[in-house]
PDB file of N, CA and C in Angstrom:
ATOM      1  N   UNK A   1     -21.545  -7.546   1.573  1.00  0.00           N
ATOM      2  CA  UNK A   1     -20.420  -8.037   2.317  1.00  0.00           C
ATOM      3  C   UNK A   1     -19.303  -8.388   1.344  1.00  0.00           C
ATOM      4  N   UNK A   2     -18.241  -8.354   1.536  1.00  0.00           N
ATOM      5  CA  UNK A   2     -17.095  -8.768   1.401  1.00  0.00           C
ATOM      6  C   UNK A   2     -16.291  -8.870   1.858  1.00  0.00           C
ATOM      7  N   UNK A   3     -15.625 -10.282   1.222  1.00  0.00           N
ATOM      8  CA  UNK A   3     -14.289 -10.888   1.893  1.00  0.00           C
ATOM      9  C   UNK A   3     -12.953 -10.810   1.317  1.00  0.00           C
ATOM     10  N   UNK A   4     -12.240 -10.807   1.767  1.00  0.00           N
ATOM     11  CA  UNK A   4     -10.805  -9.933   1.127  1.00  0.00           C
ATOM     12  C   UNK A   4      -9.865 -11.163   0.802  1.00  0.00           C
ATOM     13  N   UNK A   5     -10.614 -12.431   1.078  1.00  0.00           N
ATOM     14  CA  UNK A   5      -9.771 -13.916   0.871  1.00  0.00           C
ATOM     15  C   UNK A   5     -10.025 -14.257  -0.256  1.00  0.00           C
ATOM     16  N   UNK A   6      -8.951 -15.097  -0.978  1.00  0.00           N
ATOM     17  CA  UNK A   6     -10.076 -15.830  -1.957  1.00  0.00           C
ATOM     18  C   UNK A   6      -9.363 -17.423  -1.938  1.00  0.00           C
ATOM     19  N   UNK A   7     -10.025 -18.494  -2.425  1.00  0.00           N
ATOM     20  CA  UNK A   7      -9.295 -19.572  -2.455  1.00  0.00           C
ATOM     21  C   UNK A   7      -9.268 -20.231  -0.893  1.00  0.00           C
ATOM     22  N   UNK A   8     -10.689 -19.877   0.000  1.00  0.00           N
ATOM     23  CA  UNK A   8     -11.061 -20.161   1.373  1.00  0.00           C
ATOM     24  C   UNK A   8     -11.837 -21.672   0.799  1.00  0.00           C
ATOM     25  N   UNK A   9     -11.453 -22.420   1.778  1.00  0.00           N
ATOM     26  CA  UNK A   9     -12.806 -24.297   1.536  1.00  0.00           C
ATOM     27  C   UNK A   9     -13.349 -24.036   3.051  1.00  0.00           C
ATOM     28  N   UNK A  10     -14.423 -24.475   3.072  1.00  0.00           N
ATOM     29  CA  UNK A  10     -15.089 -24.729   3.849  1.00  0.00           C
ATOM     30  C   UNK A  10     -15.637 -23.689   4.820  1.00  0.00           C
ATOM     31  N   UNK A  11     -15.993 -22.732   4.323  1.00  0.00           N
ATOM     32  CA  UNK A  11     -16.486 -21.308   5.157  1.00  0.00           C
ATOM     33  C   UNK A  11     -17.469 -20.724   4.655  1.00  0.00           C
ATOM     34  N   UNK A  12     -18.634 -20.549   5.384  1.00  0.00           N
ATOM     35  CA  UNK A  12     -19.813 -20.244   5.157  1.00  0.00           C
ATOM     36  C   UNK A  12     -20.325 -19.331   5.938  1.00  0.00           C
ATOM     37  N   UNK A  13     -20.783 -18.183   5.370  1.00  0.00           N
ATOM     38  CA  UNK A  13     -21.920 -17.051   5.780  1.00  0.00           C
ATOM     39  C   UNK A  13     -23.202 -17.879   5.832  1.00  0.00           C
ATOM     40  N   UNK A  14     -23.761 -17.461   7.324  1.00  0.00           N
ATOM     41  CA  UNK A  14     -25.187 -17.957   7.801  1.00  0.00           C
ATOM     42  C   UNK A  14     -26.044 -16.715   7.488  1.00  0.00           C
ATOM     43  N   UNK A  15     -26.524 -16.845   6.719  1.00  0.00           N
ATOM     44  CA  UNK A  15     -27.809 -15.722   6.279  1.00  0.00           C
ATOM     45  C   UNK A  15     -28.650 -15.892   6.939  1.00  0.00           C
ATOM     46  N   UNK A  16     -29.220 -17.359   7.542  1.00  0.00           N
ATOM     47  CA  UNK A  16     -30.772 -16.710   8.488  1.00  0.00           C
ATOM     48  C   UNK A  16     -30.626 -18.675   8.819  1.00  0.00           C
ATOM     49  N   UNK A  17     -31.344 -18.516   9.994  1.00  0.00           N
ATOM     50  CA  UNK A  17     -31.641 -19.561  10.609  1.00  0.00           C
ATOM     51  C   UNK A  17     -33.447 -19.965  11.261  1.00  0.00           C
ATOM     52  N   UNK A  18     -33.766 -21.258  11.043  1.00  0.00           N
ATOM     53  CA  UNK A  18     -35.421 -21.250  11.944  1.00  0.00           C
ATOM     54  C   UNK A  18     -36.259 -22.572  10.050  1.00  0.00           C
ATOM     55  N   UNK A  19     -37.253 -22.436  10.557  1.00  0.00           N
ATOM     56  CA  UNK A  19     -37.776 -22.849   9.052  1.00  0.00           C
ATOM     57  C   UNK A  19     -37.572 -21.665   8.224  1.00  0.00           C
ATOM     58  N   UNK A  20     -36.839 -22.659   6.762  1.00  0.00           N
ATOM     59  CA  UNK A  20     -36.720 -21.805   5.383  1.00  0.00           C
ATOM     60  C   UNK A  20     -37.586 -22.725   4.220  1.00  0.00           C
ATOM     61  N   UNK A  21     -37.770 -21.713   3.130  1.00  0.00           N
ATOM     62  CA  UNK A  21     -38.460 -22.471   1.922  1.00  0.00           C
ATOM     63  C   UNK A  21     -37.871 -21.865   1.378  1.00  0.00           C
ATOM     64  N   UNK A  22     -37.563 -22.099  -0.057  1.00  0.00           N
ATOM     65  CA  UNK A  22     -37.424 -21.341  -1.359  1.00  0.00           C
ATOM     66  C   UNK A  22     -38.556 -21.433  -1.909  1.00  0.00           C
ATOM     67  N   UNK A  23     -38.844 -19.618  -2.230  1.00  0.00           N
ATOM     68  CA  UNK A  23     -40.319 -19.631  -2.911  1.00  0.00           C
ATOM     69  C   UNK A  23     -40.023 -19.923  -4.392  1.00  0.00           C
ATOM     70  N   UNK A  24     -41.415 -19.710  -5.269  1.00  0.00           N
ATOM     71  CA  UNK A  24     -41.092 -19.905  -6.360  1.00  0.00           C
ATOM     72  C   UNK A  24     -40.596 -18.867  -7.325  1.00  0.00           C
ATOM     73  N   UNK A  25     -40.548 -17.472  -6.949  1.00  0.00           N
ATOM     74  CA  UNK A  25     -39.674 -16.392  -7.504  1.00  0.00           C
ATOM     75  C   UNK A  25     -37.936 -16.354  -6.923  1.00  0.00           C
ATOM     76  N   UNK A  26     -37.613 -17.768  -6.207  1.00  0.00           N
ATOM     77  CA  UNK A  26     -36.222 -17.379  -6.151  1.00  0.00           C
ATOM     78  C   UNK A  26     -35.838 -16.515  -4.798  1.00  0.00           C
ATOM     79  N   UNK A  27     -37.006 -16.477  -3.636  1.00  0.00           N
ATOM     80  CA  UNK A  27     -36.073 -15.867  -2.885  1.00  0.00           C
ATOM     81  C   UNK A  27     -36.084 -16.936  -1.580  1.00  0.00           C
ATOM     82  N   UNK A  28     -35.931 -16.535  -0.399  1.00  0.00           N
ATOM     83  CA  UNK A  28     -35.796 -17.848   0.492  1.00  0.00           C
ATOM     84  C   UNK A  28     -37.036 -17.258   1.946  1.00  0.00           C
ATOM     85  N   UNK A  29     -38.466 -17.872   2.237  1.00  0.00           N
ATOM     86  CA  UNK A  29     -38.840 -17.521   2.978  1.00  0.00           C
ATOM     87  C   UNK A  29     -38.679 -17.877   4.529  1.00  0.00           C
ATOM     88  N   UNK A  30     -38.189 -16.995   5.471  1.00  0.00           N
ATOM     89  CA  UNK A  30     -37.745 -17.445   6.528  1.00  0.00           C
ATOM     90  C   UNK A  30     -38.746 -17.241   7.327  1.00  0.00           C
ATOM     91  N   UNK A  31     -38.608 -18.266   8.727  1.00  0.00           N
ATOM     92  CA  UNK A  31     -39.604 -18.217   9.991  1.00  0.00           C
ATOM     93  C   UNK A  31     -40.800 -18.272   9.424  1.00  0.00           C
ATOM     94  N   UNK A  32     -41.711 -18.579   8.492  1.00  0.00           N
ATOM     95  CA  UNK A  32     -43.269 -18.856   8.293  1.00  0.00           C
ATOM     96  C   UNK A  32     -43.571 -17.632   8.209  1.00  0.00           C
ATOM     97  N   UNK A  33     -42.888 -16.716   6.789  1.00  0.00           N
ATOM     98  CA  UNK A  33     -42.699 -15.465   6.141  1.00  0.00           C
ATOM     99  C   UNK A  33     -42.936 -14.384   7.044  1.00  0.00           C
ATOM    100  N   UNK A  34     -41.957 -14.791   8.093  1.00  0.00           N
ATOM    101  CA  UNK A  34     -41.519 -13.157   9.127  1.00  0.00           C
ATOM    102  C   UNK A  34     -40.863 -12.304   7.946  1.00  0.00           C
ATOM    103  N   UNK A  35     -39.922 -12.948   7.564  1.00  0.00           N
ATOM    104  CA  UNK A  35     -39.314 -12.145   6.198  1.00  0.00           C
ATOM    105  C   UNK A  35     -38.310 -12.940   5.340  1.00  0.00           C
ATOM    106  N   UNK A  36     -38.376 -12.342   4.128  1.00  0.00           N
ATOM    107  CA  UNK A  36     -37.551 -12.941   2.674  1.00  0.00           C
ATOM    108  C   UNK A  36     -35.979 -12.674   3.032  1.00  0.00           C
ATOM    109  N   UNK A  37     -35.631 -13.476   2.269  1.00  0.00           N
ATOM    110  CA  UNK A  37     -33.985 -12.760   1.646  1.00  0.00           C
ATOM    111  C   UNK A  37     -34.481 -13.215   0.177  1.00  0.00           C
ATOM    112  N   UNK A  38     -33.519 -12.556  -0.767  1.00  0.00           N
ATOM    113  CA  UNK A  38     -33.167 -12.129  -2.307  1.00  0.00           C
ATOM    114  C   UNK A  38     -32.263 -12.084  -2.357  1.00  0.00           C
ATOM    115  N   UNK A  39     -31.374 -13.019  -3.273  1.00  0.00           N
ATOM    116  CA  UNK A  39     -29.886 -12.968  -3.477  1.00  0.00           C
ATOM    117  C   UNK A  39     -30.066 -12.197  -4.423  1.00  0.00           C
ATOM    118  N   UNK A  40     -28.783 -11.225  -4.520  1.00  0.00           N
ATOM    119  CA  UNK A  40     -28.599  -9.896  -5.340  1.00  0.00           C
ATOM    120  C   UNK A  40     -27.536 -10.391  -6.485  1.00  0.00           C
ATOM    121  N   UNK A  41     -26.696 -10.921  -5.945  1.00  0.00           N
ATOM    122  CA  UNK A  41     -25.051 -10.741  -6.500  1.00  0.00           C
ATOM    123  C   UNK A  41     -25.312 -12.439  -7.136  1.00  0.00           C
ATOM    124  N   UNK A  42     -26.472 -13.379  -7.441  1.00  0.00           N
ATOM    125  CA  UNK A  42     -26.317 -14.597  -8.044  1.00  0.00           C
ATOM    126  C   UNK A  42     -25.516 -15.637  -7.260  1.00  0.00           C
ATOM    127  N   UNK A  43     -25.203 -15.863  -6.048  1.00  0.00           N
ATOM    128  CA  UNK A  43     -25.010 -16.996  -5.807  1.00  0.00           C
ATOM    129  C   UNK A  43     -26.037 -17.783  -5.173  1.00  0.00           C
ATOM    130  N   UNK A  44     -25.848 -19.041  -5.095  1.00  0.00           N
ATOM    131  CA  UNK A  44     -27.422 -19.995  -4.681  1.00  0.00           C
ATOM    132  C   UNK A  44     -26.582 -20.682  -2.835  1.00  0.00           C
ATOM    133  N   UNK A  45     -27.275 -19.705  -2.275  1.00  0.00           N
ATOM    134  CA  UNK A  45     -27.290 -20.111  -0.561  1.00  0.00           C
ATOM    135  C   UNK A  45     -27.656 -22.066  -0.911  1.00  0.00           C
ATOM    136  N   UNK A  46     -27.235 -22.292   0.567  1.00  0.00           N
ATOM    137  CA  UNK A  46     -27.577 -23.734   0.829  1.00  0.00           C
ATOM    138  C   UNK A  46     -28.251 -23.819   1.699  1.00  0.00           C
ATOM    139  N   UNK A  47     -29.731 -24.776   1.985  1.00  0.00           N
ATOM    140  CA  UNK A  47     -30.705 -24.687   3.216  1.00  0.00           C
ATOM    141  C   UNK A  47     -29.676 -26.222   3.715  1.00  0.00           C
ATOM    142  N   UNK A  48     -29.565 -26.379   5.057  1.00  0.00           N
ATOM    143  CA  UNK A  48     -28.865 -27.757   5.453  1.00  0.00           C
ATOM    144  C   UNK A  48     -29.232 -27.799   6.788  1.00  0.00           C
ATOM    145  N   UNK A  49     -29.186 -28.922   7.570  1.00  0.00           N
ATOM    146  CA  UNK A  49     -29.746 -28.970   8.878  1.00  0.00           C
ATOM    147  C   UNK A  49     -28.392 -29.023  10.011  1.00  0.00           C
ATOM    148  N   UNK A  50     -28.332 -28.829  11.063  1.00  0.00           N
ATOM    149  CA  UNK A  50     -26.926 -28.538  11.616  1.00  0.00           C
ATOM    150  C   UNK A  50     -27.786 -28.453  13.472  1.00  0.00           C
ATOM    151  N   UNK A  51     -27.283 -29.846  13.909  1.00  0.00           N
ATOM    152  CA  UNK A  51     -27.762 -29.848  15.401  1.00  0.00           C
ATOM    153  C   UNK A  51     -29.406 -29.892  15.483  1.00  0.00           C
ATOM    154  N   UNK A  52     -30.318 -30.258  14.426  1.00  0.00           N
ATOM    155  CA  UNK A  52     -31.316 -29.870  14.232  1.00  0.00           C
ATOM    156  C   UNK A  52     -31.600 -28.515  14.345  1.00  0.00           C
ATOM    157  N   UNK A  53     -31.184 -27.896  13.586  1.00  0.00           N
ATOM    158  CA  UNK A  53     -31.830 -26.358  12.957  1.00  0.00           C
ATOM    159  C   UNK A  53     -31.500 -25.898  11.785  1.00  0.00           C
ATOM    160  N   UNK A  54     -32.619 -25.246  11.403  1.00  0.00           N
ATOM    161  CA  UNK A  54     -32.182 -25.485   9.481  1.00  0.00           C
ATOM    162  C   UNK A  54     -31.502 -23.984   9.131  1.00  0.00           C
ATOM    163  N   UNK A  55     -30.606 -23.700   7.988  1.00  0.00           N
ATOM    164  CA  UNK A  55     -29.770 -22.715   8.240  1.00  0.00           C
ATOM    165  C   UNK A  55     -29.747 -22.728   6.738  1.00  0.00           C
ATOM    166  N   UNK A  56     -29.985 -21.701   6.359  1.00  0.00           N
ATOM    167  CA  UNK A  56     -29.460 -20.651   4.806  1.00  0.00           C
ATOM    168  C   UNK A  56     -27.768 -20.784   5.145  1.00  0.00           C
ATOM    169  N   UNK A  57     -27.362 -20.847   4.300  1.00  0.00           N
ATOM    170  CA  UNK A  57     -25.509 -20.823   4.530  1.00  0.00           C
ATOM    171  C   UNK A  57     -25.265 -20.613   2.915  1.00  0.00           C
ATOM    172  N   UNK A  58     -24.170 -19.601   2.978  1.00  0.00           N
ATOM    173  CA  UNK A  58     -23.622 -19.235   1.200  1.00  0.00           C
ATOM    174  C   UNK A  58     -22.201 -19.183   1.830  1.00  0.00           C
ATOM    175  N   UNK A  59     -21.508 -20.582   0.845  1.00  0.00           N
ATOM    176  CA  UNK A  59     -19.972 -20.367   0.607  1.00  0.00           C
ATOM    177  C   UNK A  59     -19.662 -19.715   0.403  1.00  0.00           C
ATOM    178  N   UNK A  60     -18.487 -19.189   0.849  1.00  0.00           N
ATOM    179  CA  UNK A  60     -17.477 -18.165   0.521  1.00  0.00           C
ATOM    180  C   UNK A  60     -16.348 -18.215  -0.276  1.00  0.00           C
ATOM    181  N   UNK A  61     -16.497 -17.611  -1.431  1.00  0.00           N
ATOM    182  CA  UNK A  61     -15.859 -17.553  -2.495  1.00  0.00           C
ATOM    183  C   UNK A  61     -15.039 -16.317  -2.572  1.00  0.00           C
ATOM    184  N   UNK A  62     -15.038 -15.560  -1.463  1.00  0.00           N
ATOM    185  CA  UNK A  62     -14.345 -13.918  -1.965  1.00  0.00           C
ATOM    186  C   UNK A  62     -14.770 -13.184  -2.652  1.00  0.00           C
ATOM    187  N   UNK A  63     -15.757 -13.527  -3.419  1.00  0.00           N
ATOM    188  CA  UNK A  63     -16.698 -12.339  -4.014  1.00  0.00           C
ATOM    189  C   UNK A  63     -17.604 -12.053  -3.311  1.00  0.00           C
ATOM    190  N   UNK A  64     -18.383 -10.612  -3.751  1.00  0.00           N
ATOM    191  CA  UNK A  64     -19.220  -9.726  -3.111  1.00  0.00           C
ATOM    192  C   UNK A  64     -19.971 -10.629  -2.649  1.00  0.00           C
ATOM    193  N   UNK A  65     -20.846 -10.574  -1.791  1.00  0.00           N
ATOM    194  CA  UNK A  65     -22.166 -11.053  -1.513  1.00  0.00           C
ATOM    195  C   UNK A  65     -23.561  -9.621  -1.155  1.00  0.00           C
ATOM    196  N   UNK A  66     -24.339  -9.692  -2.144  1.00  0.00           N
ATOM    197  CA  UNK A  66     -25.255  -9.193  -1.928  1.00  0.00           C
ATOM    198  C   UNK A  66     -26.730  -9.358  -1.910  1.00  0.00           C
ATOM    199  N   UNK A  67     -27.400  -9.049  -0.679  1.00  0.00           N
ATOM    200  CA  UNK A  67     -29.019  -9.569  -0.856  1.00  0.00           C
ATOM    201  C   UNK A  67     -29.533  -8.212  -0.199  1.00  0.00           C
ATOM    202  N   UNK A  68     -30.990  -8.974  -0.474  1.00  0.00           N
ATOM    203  CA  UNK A  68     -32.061  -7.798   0.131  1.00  0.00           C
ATOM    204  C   UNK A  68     -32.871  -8.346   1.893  1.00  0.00           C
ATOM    205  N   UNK A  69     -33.070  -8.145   2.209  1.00  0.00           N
ATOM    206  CA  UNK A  69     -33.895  -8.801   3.583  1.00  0.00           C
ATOM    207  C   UNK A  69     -35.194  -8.218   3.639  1.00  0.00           C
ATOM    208  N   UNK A  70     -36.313  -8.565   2.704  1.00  0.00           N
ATOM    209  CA  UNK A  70     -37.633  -8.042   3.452  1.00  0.00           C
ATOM    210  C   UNK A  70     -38.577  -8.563   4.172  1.00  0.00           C
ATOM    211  N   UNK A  71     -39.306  -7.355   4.271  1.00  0.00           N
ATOM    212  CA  UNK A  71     -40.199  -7.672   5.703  1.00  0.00           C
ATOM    213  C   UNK A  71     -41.246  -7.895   5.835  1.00  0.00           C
TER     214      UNK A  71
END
């Protein structure tokens, strides 16, 4: 993905929502390992709770964002 802004506050890509963990290789296991994400491009997502539901969210900085989603 990319965003064509740069110099955005407060805007966040929701990568995945439900129970998350960060495993110990660095990737983030979602739903009670239905499936991973892998950040590609080095930025560190945020797990945070919102209405009670927990949510992967990566600021948006205008640079690339890239991950993997497995299954």
């Amino acid at each position: 993905m990319i965003f064509s802004k740069t110099g955005l506050t407060n805007w966040y890509l929701k990568l995945a929502s439900g129970t998350i963990e960060k495993a110990a290789d660095g990737a983030y296991v979602i739903g009670g390992k239905q499936y991973y994400i892998n950040m590609l491009s080095g930025q560190i997502p945020i797990i945070r709770e919102v209405d009670g539901e927990t949510e992967l969210v990566l600021q948006v900085d205008g640079s690339p964002v890239k991950y993997e989603i497995i299954w």
